[in-house]
PDB file of N, CA and C in Angstrom:
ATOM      1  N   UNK A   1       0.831  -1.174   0.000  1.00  0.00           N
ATOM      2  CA  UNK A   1       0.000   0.000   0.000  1.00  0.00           C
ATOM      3  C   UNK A   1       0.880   1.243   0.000  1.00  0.00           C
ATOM      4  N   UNK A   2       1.713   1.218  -0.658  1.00  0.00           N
ATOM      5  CA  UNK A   2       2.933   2.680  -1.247  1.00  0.00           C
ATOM      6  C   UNK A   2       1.919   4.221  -1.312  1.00  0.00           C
ATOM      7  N   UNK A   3       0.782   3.933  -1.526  1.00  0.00           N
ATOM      8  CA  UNK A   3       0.161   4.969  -2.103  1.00  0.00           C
ATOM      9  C   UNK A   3      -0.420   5.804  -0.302  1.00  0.00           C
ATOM     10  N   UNK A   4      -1.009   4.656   0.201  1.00  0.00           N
ATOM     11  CA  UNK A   4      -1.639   5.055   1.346  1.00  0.00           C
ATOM     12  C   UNK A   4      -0.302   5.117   2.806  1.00  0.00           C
ATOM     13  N   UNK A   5       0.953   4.223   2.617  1.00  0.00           N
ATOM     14  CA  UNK A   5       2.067   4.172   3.364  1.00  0.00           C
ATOM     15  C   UNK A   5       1.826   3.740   4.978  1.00  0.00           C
ATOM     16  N   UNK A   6       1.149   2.857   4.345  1.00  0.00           N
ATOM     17  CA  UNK A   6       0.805   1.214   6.006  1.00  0.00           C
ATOM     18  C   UNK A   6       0.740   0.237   5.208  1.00  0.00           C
ATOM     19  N   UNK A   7       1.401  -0.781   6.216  1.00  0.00           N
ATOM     20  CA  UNK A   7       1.900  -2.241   5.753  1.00  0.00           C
ATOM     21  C   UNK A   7       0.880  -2.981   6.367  1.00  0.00           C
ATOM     22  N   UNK A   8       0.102  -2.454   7.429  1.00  0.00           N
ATOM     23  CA  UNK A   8      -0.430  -3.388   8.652  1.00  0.00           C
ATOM     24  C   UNK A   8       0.247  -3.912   9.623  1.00  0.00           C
ATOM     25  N   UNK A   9       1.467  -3.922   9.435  1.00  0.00           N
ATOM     26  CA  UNK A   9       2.167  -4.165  10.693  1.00  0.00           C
ATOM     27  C   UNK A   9       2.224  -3.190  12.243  1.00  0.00           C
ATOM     28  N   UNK A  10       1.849  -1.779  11.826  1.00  0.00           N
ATOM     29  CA  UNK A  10       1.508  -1.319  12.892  1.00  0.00           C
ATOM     30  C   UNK A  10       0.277  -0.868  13.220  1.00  0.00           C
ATOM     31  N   UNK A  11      -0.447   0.211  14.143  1.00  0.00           N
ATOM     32  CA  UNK A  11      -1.931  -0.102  14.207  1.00  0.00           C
ATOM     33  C   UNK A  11      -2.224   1.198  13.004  1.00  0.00           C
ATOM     34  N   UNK A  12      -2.939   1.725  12.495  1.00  0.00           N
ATOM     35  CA  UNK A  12      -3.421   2.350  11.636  1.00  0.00           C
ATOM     36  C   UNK A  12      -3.934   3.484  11.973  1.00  0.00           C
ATOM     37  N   UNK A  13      -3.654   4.833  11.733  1.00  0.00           N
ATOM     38  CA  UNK A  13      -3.821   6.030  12.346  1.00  0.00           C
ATOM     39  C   UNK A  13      -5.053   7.044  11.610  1.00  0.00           C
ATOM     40  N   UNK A  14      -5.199   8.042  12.011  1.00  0.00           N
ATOM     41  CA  UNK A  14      -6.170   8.580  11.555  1.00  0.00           C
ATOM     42  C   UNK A  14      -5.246   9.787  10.219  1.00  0.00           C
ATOM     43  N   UNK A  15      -4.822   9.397  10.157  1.00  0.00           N
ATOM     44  CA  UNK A  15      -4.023  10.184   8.531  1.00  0.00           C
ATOM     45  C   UNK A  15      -4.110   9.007   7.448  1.00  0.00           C
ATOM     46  N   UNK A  16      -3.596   7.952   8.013  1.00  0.00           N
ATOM     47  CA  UNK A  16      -4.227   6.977   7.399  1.00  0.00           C
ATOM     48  C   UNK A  16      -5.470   6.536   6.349  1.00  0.00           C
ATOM     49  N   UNK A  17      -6.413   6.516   7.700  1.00  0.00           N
ATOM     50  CA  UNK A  17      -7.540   6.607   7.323  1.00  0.00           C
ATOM     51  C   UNK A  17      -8.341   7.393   6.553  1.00  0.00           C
ATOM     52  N   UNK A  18      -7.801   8.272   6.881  1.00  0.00           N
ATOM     53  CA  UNK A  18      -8.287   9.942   6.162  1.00  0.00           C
ATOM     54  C   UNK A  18      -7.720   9.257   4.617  1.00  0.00           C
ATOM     55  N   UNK A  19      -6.843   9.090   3.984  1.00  0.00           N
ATOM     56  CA  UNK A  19      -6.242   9.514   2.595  1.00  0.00           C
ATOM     57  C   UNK A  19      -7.082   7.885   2.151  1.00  0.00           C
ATOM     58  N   UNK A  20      -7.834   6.530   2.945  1.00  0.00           N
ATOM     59  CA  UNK A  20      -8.229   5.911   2.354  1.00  0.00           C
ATOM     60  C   UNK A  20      -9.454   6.070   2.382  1.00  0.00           C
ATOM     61  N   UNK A  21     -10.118   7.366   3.351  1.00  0.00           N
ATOM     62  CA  UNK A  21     -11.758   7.763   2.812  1.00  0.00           C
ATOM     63  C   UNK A  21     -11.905   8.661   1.512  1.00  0.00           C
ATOM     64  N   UNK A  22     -10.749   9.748   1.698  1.00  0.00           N
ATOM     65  CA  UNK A  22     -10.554  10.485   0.436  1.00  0.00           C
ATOM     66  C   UNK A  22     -10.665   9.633  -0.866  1.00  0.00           C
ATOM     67  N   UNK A  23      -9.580   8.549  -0.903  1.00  0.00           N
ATOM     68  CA  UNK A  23      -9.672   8.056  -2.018  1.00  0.00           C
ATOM     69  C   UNK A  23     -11.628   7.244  -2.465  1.00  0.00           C
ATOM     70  N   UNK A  24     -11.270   6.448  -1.600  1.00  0.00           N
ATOM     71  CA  UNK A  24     -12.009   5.701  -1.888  1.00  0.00           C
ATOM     72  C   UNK A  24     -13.687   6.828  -2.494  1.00  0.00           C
ATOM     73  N   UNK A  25     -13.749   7.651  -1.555  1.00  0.00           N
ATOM     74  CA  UNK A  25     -14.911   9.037  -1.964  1.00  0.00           C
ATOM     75  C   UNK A  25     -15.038   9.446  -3.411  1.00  0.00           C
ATOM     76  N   UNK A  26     -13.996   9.902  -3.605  1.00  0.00           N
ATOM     77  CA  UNK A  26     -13.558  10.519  -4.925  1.00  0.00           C
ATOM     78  C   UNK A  26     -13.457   9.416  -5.857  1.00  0.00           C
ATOM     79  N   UNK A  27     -13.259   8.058  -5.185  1.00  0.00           N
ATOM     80  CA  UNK A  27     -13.609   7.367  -6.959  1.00  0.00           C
ATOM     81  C   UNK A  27     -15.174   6.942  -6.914  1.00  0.00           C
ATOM     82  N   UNK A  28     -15.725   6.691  -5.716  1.00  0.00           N
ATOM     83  CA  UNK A  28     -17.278   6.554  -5.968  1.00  0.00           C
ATOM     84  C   UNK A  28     -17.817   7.680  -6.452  1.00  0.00           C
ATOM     85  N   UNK A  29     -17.693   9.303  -5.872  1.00  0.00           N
ATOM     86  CA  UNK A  29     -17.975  10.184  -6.447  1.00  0.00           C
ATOM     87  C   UNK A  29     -18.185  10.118  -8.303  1.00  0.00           C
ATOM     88  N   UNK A  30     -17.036   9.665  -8.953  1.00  0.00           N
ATOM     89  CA  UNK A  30     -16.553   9.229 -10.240  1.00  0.00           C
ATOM     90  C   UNK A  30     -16.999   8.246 -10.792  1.00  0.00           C
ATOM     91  N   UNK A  31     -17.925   6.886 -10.030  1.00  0.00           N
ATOM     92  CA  UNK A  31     -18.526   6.169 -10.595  1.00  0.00           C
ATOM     93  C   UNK A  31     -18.009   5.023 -10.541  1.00  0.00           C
ATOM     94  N   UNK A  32     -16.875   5.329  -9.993  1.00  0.00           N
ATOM     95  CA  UNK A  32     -15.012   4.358 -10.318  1.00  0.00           C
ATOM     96  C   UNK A  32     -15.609   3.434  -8.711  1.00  0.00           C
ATOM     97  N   UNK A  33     -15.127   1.882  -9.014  1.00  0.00           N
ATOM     98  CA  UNK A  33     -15.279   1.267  -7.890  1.00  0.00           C
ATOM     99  C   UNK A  33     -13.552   1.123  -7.709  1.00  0.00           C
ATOM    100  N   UNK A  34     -13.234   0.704  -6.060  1.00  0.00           N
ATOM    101  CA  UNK A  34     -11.988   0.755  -5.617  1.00  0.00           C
ATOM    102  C   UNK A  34     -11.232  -0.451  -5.508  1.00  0.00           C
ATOM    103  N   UNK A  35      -9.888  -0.829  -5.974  1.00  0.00           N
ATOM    104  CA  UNK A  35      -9.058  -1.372  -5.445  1.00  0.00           C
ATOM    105  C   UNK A  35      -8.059  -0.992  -5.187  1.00  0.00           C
ATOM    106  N   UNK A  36      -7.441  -1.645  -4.504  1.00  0.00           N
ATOM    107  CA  UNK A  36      -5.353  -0.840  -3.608  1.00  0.00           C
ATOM    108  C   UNK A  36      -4.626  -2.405  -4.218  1.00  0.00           C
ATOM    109  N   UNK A  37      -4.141  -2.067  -4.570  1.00  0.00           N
ATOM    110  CA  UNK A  37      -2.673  -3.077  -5.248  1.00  0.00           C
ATOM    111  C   UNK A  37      -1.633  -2.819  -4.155  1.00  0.00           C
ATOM    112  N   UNK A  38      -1.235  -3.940  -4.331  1.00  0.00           N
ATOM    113  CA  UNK A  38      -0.072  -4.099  -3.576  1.00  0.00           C
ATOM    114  C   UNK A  38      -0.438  -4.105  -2.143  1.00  0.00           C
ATOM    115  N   UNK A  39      -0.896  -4.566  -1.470  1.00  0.00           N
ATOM    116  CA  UNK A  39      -1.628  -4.781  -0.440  1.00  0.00           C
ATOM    117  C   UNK A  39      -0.369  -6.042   0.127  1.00  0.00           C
ATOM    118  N   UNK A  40      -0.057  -6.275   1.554  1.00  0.00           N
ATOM    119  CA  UNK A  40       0.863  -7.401   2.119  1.00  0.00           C
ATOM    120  C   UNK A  40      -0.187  -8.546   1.784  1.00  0.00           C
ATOM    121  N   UNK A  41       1.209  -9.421   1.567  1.00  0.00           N
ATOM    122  CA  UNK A  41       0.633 -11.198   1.741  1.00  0.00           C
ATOM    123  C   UNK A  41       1.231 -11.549   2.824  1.00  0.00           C
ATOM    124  N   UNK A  42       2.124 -11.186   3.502  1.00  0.00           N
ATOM    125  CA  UNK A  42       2.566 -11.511   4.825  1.00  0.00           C
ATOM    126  C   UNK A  42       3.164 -10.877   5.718  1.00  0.00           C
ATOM    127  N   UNK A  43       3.074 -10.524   7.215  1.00  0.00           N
ATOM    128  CA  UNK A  43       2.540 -11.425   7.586  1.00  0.00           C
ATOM    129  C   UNK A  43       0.886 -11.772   8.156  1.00  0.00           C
ATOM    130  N   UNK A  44       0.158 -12.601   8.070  1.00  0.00           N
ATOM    131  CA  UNK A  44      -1.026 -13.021   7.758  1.00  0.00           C
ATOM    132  C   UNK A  44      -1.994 -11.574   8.812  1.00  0.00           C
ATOM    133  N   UNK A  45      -1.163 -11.300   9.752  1.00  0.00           N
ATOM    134  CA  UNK A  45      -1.717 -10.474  10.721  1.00  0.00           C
ATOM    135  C   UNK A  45      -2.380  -8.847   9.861  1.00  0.00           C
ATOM    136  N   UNK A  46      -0.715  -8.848   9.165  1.00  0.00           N
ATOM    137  CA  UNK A  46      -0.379  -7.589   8.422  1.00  0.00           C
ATOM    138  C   UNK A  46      -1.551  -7.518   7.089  1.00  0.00           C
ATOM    139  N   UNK A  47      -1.859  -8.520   6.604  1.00  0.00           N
ATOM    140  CA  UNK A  47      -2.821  -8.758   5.480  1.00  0.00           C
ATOM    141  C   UNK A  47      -4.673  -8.601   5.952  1.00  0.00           C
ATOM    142  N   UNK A  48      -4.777  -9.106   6.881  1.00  0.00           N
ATOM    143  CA  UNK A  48      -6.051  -9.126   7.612  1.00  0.00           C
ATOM    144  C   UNK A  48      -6.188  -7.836   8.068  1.00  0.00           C
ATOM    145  N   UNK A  49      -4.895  -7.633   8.756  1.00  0.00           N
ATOM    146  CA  UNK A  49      -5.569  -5.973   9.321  1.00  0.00           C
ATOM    147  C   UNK A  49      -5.335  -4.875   7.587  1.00  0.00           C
ATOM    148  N   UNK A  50      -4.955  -5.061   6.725  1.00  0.00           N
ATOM    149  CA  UNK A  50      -5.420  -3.818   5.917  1.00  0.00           C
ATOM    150  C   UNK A  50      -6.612  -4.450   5.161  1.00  0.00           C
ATOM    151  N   UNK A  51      -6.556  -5.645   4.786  1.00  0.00           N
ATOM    152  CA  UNK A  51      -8.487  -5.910   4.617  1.00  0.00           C
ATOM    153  C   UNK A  51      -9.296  -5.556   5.345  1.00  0.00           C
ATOM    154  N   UNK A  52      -9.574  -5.452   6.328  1.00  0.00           N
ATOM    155  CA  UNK A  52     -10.047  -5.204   7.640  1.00  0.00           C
ATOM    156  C   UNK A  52     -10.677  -3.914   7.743  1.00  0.00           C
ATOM    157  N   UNK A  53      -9.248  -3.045   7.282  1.00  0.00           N
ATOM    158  CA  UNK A  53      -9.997  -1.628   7.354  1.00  0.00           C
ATOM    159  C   UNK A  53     -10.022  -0.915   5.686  1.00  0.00           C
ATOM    160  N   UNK A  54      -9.636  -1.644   4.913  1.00  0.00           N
ATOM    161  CA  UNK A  54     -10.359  -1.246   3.144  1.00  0.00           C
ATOM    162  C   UNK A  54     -11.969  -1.825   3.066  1.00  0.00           C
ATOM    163  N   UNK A  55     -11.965  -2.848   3.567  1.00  0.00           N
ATOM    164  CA  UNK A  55     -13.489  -3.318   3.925  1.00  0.00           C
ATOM    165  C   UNK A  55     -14.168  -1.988   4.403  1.00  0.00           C
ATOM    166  N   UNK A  56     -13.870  -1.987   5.772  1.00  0.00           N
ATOM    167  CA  UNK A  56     -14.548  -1.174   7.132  1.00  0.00           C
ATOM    168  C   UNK A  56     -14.981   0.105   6.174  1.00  0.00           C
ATOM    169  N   UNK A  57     -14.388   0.627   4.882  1.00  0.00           N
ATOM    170  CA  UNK A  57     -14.145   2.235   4.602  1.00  0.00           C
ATOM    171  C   UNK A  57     -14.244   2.046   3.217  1.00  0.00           C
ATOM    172  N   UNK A  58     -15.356   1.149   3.032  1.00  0.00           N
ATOM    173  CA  UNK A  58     -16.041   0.892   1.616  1.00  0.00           C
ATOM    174  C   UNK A  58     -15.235   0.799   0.298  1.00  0.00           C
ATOM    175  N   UNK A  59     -13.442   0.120   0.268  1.00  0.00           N
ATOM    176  CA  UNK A  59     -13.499  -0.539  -0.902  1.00  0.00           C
ATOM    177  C   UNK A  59     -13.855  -1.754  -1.418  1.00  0.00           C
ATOM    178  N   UNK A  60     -14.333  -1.685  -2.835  1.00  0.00           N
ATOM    179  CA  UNK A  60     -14.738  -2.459  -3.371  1.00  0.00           C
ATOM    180  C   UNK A  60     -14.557  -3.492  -3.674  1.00  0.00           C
ATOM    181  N   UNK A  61     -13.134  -3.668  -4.036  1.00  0.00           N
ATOM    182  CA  UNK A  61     -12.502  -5.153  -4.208  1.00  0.00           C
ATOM    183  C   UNK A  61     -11.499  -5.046  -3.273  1.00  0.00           C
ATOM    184  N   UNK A  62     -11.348  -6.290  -2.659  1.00  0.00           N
ATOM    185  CA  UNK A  62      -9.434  -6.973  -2.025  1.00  0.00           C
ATOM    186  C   UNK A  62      -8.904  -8.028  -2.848  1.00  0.00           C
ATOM    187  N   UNK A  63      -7.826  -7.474  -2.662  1.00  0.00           N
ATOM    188  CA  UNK A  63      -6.725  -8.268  -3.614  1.00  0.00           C
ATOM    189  C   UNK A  63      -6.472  -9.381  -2.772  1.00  0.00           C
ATOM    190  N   UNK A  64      -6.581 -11.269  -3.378  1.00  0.00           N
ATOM    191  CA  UNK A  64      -7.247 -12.174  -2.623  1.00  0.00           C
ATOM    192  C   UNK A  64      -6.394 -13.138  -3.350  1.00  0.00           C
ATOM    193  N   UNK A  65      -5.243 -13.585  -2.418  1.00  0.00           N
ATOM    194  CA  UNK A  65      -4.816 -15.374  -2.975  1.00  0.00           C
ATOM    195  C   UNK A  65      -5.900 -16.311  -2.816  1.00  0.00           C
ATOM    196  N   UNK A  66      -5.699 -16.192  -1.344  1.00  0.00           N
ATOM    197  CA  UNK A  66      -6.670 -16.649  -0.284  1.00  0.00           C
ATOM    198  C   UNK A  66      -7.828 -16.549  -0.226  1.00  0.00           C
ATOM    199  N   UNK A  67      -8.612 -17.329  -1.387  1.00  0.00           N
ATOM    200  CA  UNK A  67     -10.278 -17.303  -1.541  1.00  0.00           C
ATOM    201  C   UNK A  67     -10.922 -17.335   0.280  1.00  0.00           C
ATOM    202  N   UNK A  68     -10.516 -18.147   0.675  1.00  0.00           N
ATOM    203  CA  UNK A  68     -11.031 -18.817   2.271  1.00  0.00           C
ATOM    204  C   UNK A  68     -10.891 -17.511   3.044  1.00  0.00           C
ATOM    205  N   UNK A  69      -9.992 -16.840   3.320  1.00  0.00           N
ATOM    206  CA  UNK A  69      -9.295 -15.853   4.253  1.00  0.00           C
ATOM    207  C   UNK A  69     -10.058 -14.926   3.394  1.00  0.00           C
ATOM    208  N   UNK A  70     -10.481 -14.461   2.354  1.00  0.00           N
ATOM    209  CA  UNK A  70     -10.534 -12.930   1.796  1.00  0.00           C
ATOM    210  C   UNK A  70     -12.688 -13.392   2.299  1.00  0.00           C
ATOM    211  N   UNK A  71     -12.857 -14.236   2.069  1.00  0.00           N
ATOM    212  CA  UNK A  71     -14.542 -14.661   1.937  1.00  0.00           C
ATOM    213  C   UNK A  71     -14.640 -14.167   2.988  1.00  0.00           C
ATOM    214  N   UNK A  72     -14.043 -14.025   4.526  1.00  0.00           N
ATOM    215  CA  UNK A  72     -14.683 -13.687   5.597  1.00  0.00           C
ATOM    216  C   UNK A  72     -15.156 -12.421   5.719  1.00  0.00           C
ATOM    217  N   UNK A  73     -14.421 -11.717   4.978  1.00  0.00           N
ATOM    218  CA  UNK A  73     -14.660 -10.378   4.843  1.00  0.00           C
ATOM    219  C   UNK A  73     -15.662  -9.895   3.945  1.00  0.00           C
TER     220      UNK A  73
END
């Protein structure tokens, strides 16, 4: 997540959050549904917690090896 600059390895702040409501706003605004590339595959903690909160803050797709692990969400 280069763009937004959290790995999930630490807890996730409200600047954070802010630049993934912005985004995500401005492409629904646009019609545009959301995905973030480059998202961690490991470690499993680090992957869950940025699904976790791209879910929580209405993007659209997660980037998903892990059919089983991404379905919970």
């Amino acid at each position: 997540m280069q763009r937004i600059g959290w790995d999930g390895r630490t807890p996730v702040n409200s600047t954070i959050l802010q630049k993934i409501d912005t985004d995500i706003q401005q492409a629904h605004a646009l019609g545009v549904m959301t995905r973030y590339w480059e998202t961690p595959l490991y470690p499993i903690y680090a992957k869950q917690a940025v699904n976790q909160v791209l879910f929580q803050h209405g993007s659209d797709l997660l980037n998903a090896d892990d059919l089983a692990t991404a379905a919970m969400f």
